[in-house]
Protein backbone atom coordinates (compact mmCIF):
# COMPACT_ATOMS: atom_id res chain seq x y z
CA UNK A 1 318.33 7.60 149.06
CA UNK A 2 316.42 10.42 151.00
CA UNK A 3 314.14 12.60 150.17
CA UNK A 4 315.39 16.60 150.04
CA UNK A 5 311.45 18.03 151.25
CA UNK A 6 312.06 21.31 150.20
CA UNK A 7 309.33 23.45 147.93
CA UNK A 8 311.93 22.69 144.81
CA UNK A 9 312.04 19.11 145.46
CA UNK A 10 308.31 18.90 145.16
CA UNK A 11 308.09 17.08 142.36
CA UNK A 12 311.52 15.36 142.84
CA UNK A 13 314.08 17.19 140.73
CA UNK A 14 316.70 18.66 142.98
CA UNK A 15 317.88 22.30 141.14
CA UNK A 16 321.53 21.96 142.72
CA UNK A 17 322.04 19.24 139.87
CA UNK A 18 321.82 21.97 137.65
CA UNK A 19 325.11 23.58 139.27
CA UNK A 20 326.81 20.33 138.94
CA UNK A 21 326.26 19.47 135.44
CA UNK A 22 326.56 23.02 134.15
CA UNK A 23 329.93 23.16 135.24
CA UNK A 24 330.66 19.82 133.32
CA UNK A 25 329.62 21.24 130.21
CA UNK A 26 331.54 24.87 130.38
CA UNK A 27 334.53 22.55 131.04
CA UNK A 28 333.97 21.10 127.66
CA UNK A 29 332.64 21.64 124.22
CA UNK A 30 328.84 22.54 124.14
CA UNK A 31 326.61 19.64 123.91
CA UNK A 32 325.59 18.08 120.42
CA UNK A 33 321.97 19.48 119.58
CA UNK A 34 319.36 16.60 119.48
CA UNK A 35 319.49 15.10 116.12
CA UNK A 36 317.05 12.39 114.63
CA UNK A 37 313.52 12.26 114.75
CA UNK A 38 311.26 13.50 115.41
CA UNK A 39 312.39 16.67 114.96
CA UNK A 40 312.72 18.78 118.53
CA UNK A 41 314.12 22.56 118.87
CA UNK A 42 318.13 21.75 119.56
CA UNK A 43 318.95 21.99 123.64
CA UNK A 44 321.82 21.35 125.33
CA UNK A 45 322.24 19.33 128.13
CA UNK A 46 322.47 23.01 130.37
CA UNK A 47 319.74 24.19 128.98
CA UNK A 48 317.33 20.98 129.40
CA UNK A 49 318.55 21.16 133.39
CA UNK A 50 317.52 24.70 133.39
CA UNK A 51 313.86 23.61 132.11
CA UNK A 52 313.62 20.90 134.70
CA UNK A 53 314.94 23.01 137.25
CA UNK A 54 312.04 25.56 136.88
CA UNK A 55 309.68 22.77 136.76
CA UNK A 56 310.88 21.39 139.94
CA UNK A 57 310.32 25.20 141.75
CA UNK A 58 306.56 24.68 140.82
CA UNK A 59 303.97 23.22 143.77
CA UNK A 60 304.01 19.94 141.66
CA UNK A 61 303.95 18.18 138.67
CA UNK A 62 301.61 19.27 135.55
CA UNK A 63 297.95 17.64 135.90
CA UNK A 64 298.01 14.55 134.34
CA UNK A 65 297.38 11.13 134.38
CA UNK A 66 298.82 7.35 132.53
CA UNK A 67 300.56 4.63 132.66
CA UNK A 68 303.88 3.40 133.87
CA UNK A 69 305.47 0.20 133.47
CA UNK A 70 308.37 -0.42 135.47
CA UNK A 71 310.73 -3.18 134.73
CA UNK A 72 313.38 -4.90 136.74
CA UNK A 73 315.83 -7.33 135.64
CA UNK A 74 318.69 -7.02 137.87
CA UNK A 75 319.99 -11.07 137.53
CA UNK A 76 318.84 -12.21 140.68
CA UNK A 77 318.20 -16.14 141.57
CA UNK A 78 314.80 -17.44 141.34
CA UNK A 79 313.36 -16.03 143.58
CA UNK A 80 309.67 -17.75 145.60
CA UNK A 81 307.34 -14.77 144.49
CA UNK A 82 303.74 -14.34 143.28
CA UNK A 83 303.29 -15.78 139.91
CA UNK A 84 301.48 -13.99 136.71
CA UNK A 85 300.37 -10.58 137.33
CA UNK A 86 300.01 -9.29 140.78
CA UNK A 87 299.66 -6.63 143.12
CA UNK A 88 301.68 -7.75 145.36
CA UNK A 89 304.64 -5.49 146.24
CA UNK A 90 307.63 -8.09 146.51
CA UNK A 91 306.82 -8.72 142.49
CA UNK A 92 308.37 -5.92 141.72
CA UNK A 93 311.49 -7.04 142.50
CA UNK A 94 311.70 -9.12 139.07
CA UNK A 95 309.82 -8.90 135.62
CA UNK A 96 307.31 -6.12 134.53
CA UNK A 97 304.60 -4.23 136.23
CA UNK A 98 301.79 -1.89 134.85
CA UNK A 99 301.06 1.36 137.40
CA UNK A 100 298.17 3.22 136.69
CA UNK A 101 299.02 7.18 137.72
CA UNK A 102 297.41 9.82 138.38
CA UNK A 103 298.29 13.86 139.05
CA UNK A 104 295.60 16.41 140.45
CA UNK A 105 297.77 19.17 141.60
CA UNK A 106 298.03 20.53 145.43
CA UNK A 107 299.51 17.26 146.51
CA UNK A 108 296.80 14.94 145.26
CA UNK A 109 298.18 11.61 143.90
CA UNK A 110 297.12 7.86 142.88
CA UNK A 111 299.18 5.11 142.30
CA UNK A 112 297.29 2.36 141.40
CA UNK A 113 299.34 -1.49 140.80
CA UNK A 114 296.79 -3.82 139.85
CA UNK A 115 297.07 -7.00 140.20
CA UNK A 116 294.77 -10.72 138.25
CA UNK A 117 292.61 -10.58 141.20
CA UNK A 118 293.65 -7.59 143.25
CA UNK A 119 294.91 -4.34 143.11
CA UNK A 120 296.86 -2.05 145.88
CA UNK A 121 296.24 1.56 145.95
CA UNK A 122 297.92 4.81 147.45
CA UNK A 123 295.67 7.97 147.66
CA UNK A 124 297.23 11.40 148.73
CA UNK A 125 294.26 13.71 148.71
CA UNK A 126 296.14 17.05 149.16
CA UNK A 127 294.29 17.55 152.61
CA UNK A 128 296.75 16.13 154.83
CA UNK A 129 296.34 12.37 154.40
CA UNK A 130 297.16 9.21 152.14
CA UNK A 131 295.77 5.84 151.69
CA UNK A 132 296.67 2.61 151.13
CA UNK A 133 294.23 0.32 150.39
CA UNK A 134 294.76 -3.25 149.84
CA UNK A 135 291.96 -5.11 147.84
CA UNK A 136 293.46 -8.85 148.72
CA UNK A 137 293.49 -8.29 152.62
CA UNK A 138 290.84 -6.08 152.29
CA UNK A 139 292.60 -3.24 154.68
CA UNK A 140 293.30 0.38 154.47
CA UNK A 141 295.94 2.37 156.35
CA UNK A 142 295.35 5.90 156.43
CA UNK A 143 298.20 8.30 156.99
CA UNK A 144 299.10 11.93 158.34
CA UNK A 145 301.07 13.66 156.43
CA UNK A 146 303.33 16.19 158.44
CA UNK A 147 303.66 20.27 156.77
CA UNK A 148 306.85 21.41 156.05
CA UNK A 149 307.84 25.21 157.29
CA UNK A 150 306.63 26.24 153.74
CA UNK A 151 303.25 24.82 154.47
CA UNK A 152 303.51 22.27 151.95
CA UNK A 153 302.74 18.71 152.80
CA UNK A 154 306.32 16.58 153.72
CA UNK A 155 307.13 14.55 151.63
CA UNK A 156 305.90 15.15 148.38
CA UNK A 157 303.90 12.64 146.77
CA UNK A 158 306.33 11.24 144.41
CA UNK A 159 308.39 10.02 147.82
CA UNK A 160 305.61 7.81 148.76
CA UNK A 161 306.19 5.79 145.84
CA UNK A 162 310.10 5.67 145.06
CA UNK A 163 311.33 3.98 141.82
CA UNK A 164 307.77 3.68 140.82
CA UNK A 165 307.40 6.92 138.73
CA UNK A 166 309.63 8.57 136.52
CA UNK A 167 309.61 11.84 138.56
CA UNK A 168 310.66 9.70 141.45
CA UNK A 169 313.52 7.60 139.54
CA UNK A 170 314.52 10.83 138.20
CA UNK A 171 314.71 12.67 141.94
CA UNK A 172 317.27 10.04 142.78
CA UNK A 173 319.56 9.90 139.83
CA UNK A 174 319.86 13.50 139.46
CA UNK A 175 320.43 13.64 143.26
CA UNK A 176 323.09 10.80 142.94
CA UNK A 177 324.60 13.25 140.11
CA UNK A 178 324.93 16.37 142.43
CA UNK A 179 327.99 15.60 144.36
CA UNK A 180 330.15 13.46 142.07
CA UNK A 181 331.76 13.66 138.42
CA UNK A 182 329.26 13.00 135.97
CA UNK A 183 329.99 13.40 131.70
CA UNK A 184 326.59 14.60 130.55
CA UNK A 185 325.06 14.70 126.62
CA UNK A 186 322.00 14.95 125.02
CA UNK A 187 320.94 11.85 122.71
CA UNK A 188 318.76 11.66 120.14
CA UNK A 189 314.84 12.46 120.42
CA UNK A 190 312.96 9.65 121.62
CA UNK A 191 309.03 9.12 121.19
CA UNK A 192 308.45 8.09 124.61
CA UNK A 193 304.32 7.32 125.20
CA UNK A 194 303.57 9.00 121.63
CA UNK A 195 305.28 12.32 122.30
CA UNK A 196 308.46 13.98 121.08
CA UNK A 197 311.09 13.98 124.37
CA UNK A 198 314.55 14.68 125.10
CA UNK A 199 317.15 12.55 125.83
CA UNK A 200 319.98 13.02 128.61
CA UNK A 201 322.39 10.64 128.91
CA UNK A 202 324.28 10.58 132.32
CA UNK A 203 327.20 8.30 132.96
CA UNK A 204 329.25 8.30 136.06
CA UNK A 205 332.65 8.67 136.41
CA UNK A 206 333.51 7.22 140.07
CA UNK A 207 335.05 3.50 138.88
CA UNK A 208 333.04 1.81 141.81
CA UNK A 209 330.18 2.53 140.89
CA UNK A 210 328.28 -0.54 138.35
CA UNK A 211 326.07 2.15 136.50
CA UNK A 212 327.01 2.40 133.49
CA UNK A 213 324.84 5.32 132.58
CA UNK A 214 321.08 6.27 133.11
CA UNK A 215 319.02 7.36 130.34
CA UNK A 216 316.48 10.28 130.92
CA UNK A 217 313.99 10.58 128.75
CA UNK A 218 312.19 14.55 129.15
CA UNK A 219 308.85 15.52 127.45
CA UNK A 220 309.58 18.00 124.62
CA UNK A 221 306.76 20.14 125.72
CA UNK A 222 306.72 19.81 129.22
CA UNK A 223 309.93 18.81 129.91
CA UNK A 224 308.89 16.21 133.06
CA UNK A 225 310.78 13.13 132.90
CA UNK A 226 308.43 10.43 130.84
CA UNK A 227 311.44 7.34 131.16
CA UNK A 228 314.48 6.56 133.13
CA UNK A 229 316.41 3.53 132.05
CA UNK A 230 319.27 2.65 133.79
CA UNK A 231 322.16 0.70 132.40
CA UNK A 232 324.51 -1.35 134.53
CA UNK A 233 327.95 -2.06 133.04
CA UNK A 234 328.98 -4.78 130.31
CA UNK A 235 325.14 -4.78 129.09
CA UNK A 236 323.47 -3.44 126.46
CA UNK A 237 319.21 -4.00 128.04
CA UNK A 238 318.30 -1.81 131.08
CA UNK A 239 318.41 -3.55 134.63
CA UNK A 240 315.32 -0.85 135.72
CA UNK A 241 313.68 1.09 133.15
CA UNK A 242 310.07 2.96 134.30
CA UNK A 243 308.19 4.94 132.04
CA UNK A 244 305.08 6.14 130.51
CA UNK A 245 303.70 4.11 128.26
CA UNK A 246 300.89 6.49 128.08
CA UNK A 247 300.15 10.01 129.39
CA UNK A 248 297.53 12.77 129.19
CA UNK A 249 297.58 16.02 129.97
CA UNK A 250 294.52 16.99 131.63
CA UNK A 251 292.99 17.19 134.66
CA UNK A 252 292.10 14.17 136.35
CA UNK A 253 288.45 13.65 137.74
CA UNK A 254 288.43 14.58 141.69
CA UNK A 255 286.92 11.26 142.54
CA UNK A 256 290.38 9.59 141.86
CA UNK A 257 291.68 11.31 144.62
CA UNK A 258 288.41 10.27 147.25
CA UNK A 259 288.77 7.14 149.03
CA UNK A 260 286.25 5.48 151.49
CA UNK A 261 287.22 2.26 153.01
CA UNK A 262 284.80 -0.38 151.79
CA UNK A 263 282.58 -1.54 154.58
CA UNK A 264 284.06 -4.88 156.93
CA UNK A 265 287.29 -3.68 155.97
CA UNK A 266 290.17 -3.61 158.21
CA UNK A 267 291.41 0.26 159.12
CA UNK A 268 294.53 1.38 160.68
CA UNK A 269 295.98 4.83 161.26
CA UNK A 270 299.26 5.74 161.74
CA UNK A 271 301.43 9.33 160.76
CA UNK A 272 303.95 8.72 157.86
CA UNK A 273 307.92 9.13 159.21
CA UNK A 274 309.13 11.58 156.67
CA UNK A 275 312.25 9.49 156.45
CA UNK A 276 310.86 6.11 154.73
CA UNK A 277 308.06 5.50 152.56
CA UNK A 278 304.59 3.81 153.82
CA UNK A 279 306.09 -0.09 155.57
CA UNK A 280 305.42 -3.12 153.54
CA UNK A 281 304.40 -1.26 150.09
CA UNK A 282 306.40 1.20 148.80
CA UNK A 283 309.54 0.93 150.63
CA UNK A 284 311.13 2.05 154.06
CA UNK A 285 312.83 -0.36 156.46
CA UNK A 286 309.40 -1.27 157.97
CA UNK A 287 309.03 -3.72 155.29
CA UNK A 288 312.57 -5.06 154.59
CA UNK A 289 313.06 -8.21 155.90
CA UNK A 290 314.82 -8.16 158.94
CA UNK A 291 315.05 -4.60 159.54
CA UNK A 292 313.31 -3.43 162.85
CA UNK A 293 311.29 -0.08 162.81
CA UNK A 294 314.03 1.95 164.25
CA UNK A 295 316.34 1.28 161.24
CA UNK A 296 315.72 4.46 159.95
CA UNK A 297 316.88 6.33 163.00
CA UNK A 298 320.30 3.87 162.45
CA UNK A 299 320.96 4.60 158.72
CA UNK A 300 324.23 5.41 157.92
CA UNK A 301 325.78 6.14 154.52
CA UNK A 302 329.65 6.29 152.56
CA UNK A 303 330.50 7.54 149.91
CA UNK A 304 328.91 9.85 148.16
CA UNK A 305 326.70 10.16 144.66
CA UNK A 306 326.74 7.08 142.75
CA UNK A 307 328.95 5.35 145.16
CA UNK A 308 327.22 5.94 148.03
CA UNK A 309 326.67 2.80 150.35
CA UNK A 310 323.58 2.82 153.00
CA UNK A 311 324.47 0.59 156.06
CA UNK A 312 321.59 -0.19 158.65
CA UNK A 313 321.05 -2.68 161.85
CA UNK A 314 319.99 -5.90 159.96
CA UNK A 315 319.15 -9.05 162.56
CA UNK A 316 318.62 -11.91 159.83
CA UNK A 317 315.34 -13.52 161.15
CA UNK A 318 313.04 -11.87 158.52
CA UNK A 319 309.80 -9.85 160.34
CA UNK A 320 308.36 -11.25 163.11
CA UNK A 321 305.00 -9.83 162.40
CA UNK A 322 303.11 -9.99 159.46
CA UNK A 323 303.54 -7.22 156.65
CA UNK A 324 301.93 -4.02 156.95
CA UNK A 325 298.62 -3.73 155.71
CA UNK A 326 297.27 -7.68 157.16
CA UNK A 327 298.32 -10.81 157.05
CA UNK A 328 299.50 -12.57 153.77
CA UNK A 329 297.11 -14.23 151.92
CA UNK A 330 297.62 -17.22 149.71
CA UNK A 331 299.53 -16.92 146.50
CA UNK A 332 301.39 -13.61 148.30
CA UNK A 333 305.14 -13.69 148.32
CA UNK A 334 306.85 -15.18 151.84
CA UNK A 335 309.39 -12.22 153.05
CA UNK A 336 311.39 -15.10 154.57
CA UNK A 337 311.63 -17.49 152.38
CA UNK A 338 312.80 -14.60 149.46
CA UNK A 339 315.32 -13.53 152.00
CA UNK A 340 316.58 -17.45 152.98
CA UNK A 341 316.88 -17.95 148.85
CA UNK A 342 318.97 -14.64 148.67
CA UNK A 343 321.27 -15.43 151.68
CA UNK A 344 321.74 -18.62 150.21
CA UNK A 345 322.80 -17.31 146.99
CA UNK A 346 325.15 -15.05 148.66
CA UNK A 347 329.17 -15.58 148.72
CA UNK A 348 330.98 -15.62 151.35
CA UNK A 349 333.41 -12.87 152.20
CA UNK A 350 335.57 -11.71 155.83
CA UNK A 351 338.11 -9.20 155.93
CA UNK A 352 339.43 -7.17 158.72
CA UNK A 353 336.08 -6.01 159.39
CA UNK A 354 334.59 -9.47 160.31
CA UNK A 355 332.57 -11.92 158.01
CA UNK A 356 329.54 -12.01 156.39
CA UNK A 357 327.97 -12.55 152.73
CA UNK A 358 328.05 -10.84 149.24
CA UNK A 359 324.73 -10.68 146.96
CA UNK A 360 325.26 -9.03 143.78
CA UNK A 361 323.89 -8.48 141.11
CA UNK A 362 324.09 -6.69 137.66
CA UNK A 363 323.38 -3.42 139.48
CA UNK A 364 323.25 -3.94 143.15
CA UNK A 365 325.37 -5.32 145.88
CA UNK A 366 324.22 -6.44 149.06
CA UNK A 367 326.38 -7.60 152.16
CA UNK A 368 324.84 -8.99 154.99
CA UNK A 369 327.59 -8.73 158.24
CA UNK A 370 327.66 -11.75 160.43
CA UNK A 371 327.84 -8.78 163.46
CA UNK A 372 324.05 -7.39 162.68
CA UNK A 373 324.40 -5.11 159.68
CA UNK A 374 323.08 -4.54 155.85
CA UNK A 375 325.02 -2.62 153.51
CA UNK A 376 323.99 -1.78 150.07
CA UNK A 377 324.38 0.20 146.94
CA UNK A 378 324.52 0.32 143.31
CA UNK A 379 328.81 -0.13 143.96
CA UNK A 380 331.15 -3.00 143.42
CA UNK A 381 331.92 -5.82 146.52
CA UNK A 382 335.05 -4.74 147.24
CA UNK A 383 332.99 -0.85 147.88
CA UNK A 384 331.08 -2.28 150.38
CA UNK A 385 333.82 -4.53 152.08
CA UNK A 386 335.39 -1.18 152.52
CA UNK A 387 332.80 1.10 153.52
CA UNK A 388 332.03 -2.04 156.14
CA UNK A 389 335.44 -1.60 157.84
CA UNK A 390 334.70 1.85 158.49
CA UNK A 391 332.05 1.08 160.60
């Protein structure tokens, strides 16, 4: 899902949302006040969007810095990927994974996912650049961050790193929320990493979607998302759930934000495409298997908010280079051999449209077109089968 750049996306939290939920609750009864404990001054949903709303219009997020685990657990096949803990960023696809975080303000940002034996860093230093450094192939890739009209740095931080934040997760389900039919409430006060938070509880309306609803866990205080759990339907355990697990609010020391690449390491440059995240790490077509670079000048989507289906050229060899950031080292997950076990897990399917094969899973669907093309989204088959004929 892309990335709005403007000054109040910043942080991630798109203020249209606002709009869109507010007129679900005047079309009902006013929201339940947060009951339970502990104990939290009664909100209701409007009013928490309002809060987030003028958070998001700030530069950034409040100085701070924690931890995050992020869990996935979407039902997919056994899959050939890294064992135990690592930093590698094809784990993340399954099981949990500890991300160390840290805020500075004016753009600066760490991410740190550490890993047994390694540990893969991205550094935005609020001057115009980010790193990622890569302690198992021992490279860094510097890049140029473009300035928006504003004069702000494009993308914020919290787009380098989708789904691994809350602020991030949060930027795309409240974005998702914006142009479809969505019941809001407010749940019962959480403790979420030792402090007193909200809870919003969105569920979609639009039938093909397979979220059952997304649980957003705000700070009482701050109100900056601390959780999102999301829920796919007929379960009761979260498919993806990130959070803090613990979180401080005070300024980070400036030498988190300095990086140096350690002498004999490898160093590329390159300027970050606004439109994808950093290849091979974070996201963005330059490391999904089988995508080619231009992808992201091909996306196309259907649909719209939770059913919204992303279609781009897919050829079905896997990359013909060697992920972004060096060559894989030992231990360090195959991109073709986790793509051969998908395909092969996949069912077939043909229609009007052609012929190809189905992945799903408890939250996503996947079809792979015999004629060159990947389509995707949190939807049903059948929703992509459809959108497919369209193209």
């Amino acid at each position: 899902m892309p990335y709005n750049t403007t000054r109040a996306m910043k942080w991630g939290v798109p203020v249209a949302a606002l709009t869109v939920v507010g007129a679900a609750v005047a079309a009902g009864p006013v929201i339940a006040a947060v009951q339970g404990d502990p104990t939290l001054p009664e909100r209701t949903a409007a009013q928490l969007l309002a809060e987030v709303a003028r958070n998001a219009q700030r530069a950034g997020p409040p100085v701070m810095s924690g931890t995050v685990v992020a869990t996935t657990s979407l039902g997919l096949p056994s899959l050939p990927l890294p064992g135990g803990t690592s930093s590698s960023p094809m784990a993340l696809l399954s099981g949990s994974h500890t991300v160390k975080v840290w805020y500075g303000g004016d753009d600066r940002l760490r991410l740190a996912l550490p890993g047994s034996m390694s540990e893969t860093d991205l550094i935005s230093d609020g001057k115009g650049q980010a790193w990622l450094w890569r302690s198992d192939a021992n490279t860094a890739t510097r890049f140029t961050l473009p300035k928006s009209k504003d004069g702000h740095r494009t993308p914020p931080p919290s787009s380098l790193a989708p789904g691994l934040t809350p602020d991030a997760m949060a930027a795309q389900v409240l974005k998702a929320a914006e142009s479809s039919g969505t019941a809001v409430s407010v749940d019962k006060s959480q403790q979420v990493a030792g402090r007193p938070s909200y809870q919003l509880v969105l569920t979609p309306k639009q039938p093909a979607s397979l979220i059952k609803e997304v649980r957003l866990a705000l700070d009482g205080e701050k109100f900056i998302p601390l959780r999102v759990q999301v829920y796919a339907k007929g379960t009761t355990e979260p498919a993806i759930e990130v959070g803090f697990t613990q979180v401080t609010f005070t300024a980070p020391a400036p030498e988190n934000f300095a990086f140096t690449p350690p002498a004999g390491a490898k160093v590329e440059h390159k300027a970050f495409d606004a439109e994808s995240a950093p290849p091979g790490l974070w996201g963005g077509d330059h490391g999904k298997p089988g995508a080619s670079p231009a992808s992201a000048d091909k996306l196309r989507t259907f649909g719209s908010g939770w059913a919204t289906v992303a279609e781009i050229p897919f050829s079905g060899t896997g990359p013909a280079t060697p992920p972004a950031g060096g060559d894989r080292r030992p231990g360090e997950a195959d991109p073709s051999k986790v793509l051969d076990t998908l395909l092969k897990s996949g069912k077939p399917v043909s229609g009007p449209w052609g012929s190809g094969r189905v992945i799903q899973t408890k939250l996503i669907s996947v079809l792979i077109t015999d004629d060159g093309r990947l389509l995707a989204g949190a939807v049903t088959p059948q929703a992509l089968t459809e959108a497919a004929g369209r193209g």
